[in-house]
Protein backbone atom coordinates (compact mmCIF):
# COMPACT_ATOMS: atom_id res chain seq x y z
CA UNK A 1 -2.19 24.42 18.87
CA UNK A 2 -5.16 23.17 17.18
CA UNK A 3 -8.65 24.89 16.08
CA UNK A 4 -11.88 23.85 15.01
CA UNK A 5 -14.15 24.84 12.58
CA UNK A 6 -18.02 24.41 12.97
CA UNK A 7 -19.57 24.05 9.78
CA UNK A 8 -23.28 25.16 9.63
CA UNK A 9 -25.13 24.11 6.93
CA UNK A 10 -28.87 23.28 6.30
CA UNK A 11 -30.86 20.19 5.21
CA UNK A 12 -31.28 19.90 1.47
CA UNK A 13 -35.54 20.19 1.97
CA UNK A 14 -34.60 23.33 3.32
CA UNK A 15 -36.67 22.73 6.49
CA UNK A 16 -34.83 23.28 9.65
CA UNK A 17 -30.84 24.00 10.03
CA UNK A 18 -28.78 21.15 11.55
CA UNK A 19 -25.93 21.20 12.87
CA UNK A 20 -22.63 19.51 10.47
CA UNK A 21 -19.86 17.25 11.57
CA UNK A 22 -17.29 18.71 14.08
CA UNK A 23 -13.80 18.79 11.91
CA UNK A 24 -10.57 19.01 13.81
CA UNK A 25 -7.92 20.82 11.48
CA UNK A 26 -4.71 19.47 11.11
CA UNK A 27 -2.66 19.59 13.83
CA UNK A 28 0.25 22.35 13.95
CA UNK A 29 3.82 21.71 12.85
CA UNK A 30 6.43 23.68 14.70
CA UNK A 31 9.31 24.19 12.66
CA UNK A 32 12.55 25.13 14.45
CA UNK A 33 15.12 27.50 13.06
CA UNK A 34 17.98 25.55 11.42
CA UNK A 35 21.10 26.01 9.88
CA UNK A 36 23.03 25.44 7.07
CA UNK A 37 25.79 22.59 7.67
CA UNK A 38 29.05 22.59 5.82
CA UNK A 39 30.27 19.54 7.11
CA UNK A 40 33.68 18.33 6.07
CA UNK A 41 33.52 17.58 2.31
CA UNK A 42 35.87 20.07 0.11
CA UNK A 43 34.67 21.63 -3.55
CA UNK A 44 37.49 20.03 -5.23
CA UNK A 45 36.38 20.32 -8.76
CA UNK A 46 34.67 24.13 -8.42
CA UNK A 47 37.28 26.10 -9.90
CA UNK A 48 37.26 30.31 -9.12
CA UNK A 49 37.73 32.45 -11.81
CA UNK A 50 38.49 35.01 -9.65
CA UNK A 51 42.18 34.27 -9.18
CA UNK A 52 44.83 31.18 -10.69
CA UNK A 53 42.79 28.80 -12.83
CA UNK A 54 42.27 25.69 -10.11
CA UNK A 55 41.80 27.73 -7.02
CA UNK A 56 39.02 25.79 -5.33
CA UNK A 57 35.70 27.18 -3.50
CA UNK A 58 36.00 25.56 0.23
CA UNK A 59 32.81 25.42 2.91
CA UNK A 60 32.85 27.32 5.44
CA UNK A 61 31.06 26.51 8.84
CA UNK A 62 27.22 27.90 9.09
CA UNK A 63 26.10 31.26 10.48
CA UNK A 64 26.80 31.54 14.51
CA UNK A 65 23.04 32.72 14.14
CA UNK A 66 20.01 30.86 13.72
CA UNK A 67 18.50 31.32 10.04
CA UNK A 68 14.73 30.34 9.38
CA UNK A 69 15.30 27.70 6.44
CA UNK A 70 11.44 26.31 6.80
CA UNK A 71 9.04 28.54 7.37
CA UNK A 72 7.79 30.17 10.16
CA UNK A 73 7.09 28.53 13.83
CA UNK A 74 3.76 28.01 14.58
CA UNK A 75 2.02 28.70 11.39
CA UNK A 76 -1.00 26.41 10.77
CA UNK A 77 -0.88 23.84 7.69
CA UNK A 78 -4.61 24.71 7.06
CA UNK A 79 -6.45 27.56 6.26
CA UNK A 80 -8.87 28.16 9.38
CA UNK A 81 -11.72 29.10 6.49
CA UNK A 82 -11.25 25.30 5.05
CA UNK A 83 -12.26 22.14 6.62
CA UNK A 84 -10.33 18.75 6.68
CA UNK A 85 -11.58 15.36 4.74
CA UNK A 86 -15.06 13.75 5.47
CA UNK A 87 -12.95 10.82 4.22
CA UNK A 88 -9.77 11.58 4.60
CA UNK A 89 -9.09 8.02 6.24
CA UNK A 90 -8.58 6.84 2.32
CA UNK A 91 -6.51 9.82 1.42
CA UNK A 92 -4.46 9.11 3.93
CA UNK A 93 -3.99 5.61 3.11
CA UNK A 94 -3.28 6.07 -0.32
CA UNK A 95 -1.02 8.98 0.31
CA UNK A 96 0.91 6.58 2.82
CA UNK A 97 0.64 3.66 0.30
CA UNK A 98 2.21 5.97 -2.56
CA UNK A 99 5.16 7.16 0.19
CA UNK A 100 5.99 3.34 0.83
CA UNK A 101 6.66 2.85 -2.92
CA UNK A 102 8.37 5.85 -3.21
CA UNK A 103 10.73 5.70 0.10
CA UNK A 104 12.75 8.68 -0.95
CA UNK A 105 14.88 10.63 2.07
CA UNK A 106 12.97 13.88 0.23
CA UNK A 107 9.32 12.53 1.08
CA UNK A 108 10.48 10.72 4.05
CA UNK A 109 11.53 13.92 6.17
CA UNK A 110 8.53 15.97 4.85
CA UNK A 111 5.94 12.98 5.35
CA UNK A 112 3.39 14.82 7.75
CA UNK A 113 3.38 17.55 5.83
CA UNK A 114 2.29 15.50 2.70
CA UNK A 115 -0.37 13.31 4.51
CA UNK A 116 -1.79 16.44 5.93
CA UNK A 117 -2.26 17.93 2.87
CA UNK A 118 -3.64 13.95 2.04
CA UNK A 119 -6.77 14.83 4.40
CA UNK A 120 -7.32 18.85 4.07
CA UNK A 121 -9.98 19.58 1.39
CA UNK A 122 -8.62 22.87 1.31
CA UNK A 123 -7.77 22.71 -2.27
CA UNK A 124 -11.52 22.37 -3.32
CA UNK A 125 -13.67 26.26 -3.21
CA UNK A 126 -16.54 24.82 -1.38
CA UNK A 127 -17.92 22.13 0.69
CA UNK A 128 -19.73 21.16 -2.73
CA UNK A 129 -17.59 21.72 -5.49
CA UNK A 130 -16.41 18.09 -7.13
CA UNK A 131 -13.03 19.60 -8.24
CA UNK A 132 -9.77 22.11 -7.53
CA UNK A 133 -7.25 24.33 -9.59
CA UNK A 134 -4.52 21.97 -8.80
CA UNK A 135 -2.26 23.91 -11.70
CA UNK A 136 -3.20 27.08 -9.47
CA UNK A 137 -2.17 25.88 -6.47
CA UNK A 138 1.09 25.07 -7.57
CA UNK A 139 1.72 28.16 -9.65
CA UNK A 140 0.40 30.22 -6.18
CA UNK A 141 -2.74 31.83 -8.37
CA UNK A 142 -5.51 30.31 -7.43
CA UNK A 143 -7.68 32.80 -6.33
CA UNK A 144 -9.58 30.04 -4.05
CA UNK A 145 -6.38 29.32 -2.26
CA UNK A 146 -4.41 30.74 -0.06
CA UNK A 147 0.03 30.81 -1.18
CA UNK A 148 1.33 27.71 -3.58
CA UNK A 149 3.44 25.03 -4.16
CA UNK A 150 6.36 26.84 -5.96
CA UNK A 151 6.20 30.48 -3.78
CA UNK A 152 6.33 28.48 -0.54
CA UNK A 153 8.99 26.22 -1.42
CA UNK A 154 11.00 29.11 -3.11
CA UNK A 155 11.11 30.96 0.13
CA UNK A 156 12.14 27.88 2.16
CA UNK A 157 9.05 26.96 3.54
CA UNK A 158 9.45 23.25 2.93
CA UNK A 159 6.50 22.55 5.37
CA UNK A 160 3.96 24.72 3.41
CA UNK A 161 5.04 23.42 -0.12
CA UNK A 162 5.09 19.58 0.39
CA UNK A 163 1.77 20.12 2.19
CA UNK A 164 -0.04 22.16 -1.06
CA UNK A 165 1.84 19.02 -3.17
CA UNK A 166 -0.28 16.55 -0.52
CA UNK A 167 -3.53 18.83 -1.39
CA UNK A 168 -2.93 18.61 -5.19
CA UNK A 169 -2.53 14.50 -4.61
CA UNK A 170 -6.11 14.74 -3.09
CA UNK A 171 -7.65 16.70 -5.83
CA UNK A 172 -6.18 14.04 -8.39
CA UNK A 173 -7.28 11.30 -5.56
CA UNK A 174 -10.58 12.28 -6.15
CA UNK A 175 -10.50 12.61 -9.87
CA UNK A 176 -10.43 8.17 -9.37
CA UNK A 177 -13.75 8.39 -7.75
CA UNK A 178 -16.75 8.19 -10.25
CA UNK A 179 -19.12 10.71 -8.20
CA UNK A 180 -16.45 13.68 -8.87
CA UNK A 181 -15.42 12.61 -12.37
CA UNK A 182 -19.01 12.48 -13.26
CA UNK A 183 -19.76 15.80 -11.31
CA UNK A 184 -22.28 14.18 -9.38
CA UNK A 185 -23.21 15.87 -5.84
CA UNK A 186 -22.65 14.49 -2.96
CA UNK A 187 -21.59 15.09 0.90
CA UNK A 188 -23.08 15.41 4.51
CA UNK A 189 -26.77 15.98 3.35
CA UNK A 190 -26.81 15.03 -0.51
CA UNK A 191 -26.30 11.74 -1.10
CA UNK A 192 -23.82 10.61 1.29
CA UNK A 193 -21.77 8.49 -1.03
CA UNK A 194 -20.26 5.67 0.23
CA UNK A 195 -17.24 5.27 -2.51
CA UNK A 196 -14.70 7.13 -0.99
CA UNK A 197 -15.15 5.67 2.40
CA UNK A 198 -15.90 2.03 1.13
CA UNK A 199 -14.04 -0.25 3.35
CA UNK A 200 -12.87 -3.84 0.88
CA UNK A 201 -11.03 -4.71 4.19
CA UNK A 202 -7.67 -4.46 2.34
CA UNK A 203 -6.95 -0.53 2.61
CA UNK A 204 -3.97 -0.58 4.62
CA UNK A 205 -2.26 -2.31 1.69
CA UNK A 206 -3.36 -0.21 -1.28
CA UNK A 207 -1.91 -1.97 -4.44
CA UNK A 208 0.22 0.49 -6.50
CA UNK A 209 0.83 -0.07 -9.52
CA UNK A 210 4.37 0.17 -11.31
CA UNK A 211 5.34 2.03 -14.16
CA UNK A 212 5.03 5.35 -12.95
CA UNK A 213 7.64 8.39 -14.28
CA UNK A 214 6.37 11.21 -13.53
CA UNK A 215 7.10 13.06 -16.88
CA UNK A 216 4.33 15.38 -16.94
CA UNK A 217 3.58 18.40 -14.91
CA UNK A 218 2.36 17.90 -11.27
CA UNK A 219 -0.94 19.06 -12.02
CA UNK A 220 -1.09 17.35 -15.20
CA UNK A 221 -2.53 13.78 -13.82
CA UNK A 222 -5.65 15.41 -12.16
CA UNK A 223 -7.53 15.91 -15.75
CA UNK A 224 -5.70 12.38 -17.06
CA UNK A 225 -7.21 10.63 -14.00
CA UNK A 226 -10.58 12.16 -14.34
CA UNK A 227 -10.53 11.31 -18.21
CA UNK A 228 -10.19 7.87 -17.86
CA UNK A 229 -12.46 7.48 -15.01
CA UNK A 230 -14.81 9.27 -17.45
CA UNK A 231 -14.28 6.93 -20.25
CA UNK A 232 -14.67 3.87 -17.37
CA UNK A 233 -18.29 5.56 -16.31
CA UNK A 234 -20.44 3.84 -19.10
CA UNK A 235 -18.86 0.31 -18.25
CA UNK A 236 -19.84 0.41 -14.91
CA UNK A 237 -23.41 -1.29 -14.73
CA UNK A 238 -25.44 -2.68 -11.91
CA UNK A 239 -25.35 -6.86 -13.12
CA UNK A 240 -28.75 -7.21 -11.98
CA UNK A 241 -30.22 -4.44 -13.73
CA UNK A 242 -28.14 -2.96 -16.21
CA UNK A 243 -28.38 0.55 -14.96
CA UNK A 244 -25.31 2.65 -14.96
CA UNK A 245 -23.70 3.55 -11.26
CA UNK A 246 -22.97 6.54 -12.47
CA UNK A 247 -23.90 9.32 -14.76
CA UNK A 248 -22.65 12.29 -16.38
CA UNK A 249 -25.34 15.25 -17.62
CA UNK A 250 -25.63 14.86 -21.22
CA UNK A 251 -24.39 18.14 -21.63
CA UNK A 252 -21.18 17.33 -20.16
CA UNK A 253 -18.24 19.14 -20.38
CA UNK A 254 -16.18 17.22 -23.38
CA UNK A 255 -13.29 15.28 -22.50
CA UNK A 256 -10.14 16.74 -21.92
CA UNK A 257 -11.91 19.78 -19.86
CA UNK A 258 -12.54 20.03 -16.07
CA UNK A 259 -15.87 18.12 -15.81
CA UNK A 260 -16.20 19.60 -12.34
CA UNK A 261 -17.29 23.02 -13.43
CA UNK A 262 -19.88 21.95 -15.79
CA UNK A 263 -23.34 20.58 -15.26
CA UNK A 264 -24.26 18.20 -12.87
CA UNK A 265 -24.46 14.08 -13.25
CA UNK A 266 -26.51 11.82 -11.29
CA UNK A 267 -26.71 8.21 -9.42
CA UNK A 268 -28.17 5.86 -11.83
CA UNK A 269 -30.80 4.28 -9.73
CA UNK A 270 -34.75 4.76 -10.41
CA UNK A 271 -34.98 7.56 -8.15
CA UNK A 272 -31.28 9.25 -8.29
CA UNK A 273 -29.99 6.58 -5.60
CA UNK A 274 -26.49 5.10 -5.36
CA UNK A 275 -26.98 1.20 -6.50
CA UNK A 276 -23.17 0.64 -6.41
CA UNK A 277 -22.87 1.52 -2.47
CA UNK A 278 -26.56 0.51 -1.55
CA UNK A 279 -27.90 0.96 1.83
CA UNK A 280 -25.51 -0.66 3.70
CA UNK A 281 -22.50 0.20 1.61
CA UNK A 282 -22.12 -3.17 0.09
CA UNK A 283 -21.91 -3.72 -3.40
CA UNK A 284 -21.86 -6.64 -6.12
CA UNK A 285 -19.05 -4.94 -8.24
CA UNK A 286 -16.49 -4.10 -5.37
CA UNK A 287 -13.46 -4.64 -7.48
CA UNK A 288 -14.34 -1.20 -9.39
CA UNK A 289 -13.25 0.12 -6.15
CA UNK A 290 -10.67 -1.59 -5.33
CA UNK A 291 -9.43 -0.93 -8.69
CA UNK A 292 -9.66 3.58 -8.28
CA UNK A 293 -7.96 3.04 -5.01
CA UNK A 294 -4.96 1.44 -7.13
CA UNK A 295 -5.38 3.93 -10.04
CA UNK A 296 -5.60 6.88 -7.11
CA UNK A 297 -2.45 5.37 -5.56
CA UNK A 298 -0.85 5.43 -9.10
CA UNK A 299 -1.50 8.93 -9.76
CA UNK A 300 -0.01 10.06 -6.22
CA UNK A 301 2.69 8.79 -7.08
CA UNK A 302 3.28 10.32 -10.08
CA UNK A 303 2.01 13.90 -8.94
CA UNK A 304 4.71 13.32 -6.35
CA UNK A 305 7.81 12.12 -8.69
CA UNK A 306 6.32 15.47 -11.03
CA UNK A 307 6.60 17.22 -8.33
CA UNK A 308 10.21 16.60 -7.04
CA UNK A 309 11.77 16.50 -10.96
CA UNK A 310 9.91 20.24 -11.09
CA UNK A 311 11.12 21.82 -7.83
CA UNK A 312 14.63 24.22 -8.52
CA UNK A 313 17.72 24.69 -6.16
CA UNK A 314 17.91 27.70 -4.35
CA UNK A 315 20.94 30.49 -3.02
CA UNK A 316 20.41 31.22 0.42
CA UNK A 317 22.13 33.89 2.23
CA UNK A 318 24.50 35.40 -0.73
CA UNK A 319 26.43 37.80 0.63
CA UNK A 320 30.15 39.98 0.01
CA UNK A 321 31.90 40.89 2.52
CA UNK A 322 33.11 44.25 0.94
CA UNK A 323 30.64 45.67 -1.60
CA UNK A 324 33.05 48.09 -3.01
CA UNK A 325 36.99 47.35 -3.48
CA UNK A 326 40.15 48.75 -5.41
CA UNK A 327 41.53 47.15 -8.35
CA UNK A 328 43.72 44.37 -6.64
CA UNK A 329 41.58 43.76 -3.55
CA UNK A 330 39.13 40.71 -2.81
CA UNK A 331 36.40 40.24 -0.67
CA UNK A 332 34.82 37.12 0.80
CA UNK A 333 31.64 35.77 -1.31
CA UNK A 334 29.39 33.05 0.65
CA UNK A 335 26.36 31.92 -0.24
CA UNK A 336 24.32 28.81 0.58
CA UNK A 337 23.06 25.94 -1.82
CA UNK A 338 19.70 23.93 -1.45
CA UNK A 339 17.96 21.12 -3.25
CA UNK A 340 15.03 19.12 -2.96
CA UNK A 341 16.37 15.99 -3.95
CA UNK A 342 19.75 16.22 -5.90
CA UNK A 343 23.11 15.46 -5.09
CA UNK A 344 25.16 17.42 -6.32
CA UNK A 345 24.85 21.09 -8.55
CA UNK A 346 26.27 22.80 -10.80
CA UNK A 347 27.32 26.20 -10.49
CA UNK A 348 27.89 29.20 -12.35
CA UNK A 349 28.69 32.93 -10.97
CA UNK A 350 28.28 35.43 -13.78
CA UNK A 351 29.01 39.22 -13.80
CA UNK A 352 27.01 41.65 -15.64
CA UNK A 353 27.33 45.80 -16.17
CA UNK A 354 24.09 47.63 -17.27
CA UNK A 355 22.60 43.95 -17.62
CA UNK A 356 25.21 43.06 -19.92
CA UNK A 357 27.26 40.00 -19.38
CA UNK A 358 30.52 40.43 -18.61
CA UNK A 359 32.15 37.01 -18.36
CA UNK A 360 32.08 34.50 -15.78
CA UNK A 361 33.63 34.58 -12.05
CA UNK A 362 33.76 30.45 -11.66
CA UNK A 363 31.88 27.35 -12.50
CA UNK A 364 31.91 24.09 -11.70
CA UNK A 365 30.39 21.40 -9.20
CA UNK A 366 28.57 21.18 -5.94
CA UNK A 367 28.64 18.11 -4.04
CA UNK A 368 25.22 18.69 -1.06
CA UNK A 369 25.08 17.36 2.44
CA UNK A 370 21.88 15.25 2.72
CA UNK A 371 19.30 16.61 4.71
CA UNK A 372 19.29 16.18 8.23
CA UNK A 373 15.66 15.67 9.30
CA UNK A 374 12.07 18.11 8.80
CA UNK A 375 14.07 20.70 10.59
CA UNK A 376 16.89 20.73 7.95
CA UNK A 377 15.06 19.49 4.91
CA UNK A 378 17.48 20.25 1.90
CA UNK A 379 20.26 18.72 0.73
CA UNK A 380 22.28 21.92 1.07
CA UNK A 381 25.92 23.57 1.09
CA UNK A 382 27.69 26.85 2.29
CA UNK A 383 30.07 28.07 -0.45
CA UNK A 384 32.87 30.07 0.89
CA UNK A 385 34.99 32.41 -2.54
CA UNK A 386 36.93 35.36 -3.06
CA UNK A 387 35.64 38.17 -5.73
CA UNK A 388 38.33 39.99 -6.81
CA UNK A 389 37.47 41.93 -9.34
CA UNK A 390 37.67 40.04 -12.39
CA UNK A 391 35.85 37.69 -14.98
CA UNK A 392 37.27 35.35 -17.23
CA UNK A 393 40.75 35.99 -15.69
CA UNK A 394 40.87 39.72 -16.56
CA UNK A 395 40.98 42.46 -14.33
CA UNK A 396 37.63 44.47 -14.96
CA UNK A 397 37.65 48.65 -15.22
CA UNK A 398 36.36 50.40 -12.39
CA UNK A 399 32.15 50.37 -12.51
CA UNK A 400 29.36 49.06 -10.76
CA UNK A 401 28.83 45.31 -11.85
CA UNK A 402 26.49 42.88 -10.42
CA UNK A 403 27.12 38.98 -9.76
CA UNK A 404 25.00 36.06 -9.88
CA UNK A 405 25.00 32.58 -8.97
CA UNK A 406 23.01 30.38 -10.80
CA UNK A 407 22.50 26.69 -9.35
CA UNK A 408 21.13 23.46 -12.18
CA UNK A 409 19.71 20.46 -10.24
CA UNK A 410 20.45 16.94 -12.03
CA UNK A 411 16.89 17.23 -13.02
CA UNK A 412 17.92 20.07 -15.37
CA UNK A 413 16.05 23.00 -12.95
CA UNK A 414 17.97 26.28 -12.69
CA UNK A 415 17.36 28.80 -10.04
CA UNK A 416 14.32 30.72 -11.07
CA UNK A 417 14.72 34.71 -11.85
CA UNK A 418 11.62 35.96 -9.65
CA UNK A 419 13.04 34.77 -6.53
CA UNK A 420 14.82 38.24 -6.88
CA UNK A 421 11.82 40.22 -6.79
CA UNK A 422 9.90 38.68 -3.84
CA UNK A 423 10.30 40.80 -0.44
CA UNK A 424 12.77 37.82 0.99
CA UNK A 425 16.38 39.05 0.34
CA UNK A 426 17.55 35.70 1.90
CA UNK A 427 16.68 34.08 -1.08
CA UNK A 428 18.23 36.54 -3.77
CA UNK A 429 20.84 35.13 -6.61
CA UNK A 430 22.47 38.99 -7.59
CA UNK A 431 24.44 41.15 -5.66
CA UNK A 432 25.79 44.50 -6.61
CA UNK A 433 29.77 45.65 -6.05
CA UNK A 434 31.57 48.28 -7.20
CA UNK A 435 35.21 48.63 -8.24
CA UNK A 436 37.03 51.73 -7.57
């Protein structure tokens, strides 16, 4: 399925209304139910505590049932309110160029989803504003957008996450481009700026710098981007004249803050015009844009590496087969583990009384099935033990007691506590039982 928005907006001399550009919004991804594999590999080194000391935690095969691991079928990957790119060609190609240097399974299955957020300006508040809340859309509190990186993804919707990563790439993107570092409007009727669609008939092959590590925070590169392409802005003359290209207000915002929601800059030309792009879009200094594309391309790529060391692995399904047993009786604990990128988790089930821990039920290791395509996009087990009353090898007094299964990535990520307070029980990491 696939809507269109018609964007109305009027001339900037305010004389007669004319009609904008025709977007088409991004095309729908239908995400099939899937299930969680177990495969044929045994948990030889995850010892239960809930019996002898060695007695291992085996898979068990998935649910007969389907179980919705990705979202829900149908749903749109943009906001019918938002419109897509005016020049979302270049996104694309740098979000493709990044991907290529990358070549990760994670970003290869979720791909679409990434270049799709590539294109969608959905991450900026209006047609006009230079900038985003790219910590806000990962965080899910922007109050300009619509869900978040870390709520999606936390409640399996892959799709919806890796797309809301591609937006907060685009927002950085543009932090490379001198009109939106600077603040400087620009769009269909004011000043239609040729940088970000400047063909230097090399885009397919976007250089990308090396180096990148992706230490910081996702959202950290958008205001490191737009701080060097600040510091770049004076540099950037006009060799016949002098003039800068570009120009922030003098009462800019000072570095280190979101220039985009302070005053305006301007072109540098005698009467506000762009001299870099010129009439034609041709201009005598076309390595400064051959140079953002690289530093955009650089930035992806670490907004994307930030991105999958940040994301945690998630329970699915935990579940006991007999919620309230004697003193000498077990019942069947499953659950299922997913990651975004790791190989292998480790795993700790924990009892508590009153909040209080108790002791611990097992630990030990994980090995994860790799993902089986967009359909199946974690790296994911099913976890098949026996709770039989007891923690730290001793039989526990009759109560009500609570266990938990906590999951640590081999980026150091550990299931996060408010999945348990979302409305999604599939995603919960505590379950109660009582012993008689």
């Amino acid at each position: 399925m696939v809507r269109y928005i018609i964007a109305m907006a009027k001339n900037i001399s305010g004389k007669n209304p004319v009609l904008a550009r025709l977007f088409a919004v991004s095309s729908v991804l239908l995400l099939s139910p899937c299930l969680l594999s177990a495969g044929g590999v045994s948990y030889n080194d995850l010892v239960s505590a809930a019996g002898p000391s060695g007695e291992e935690i085996i898979p068990v095969p998935a649910a007969s049932g389907p179980s919705l691991i990705d979202g829900t079928a149908g749903a749109e990957l943009m906001d019918e309110s938002k419109w897509p790119s005016l020049f979302g060609g270049v996104h694309k190609k740098i979000m493709k160029s990044a991907l290529a240097t990358l070549n990760t399974r994670e970003f290869e299955i979720r791909r679409d989803a990434l270049i799709s957020g590539s294109y969608s300006e959905s991450g900026h508040p209006t047609m006009s504003a230079n900038g985003g809340d790219v910590k806000g859309i990962w965080f899910g509190t922007s109050r300009d957008f619509d869900g978040g990186v870390l709520k999606h993804y936390e409640q399996f919707d892959s799709s919806t996450a890796y797309r809301d990563i591609g937006i907060i790439c685009h927002l950085t993107e543009d932090m490379a481009v001198p009109t939106h570092a600077a603040n400087i409007p620009h769009g269909l009727f004011v000043h239609n700026d040729k940088f970000e669609g400047f063909d230097n008939g090399d885009e397919d092959n976007i250089a990308v710098p090396g180096g990148a590590d992706g230490k910081q925070e996702p959202y950290a590169y958008y205001q490191l981007v737009q701080n060097e392409t600040r510091r770049k802005l004076p540099s950037w003359k006009d060799p016949a004249t002098g003039k800068q290209y570009w120009v922030e207000a003098p009462n800019a915002l000072r570095m280190g803050q979101d220039n985009t929601t302070g005053p305006k800059g301007h072109y540098g030309g005698d009467n506000g015009d762009d001299i870099y792009s010129g009439d034609k879009g041709r201009s005598p200094d076309p390595e400064i844009h051959a140079q953002q594309l690289s530093a955009a391309a650089f930035a992806t790529v670490e907004v994307l590496k930030a991105a999958s060391r940040e994301l945690p692995p998630l329970v699915y399904n935990l579940y006991l087969g007999d919620r309230t047993l004697k003193v000498g009786e077990t019942s069947k604990l499953t659950f299922g583990a997913l990651d975004n990128n790791s190989h292998s988790l480790d795993c700790v089930i924990s009892v508590y009384r009153d909040g209080a821990l108790v002791g611990e039920m097992s630990r030990g290791r994980l090995a994860l099935l790799d993902p089986k395509g967009w359909y199946a996009p974690f790296f994911s087990r099913k976890v098949e033990t026996e709770w039989t009353g007891m923690a730290d090898f001793k039989t526990l007094p009759p109560g009500t007691y609570e266990l938990e299964v906590k999951l640590t990535d081999e980026d150091g990520n550990t299931t996060p506590e408010e999945v348990n307070h979302d409305v999604m029980r599939e995603n919960n990491t505590r379950i109660a039982v009582t012993v008689k």
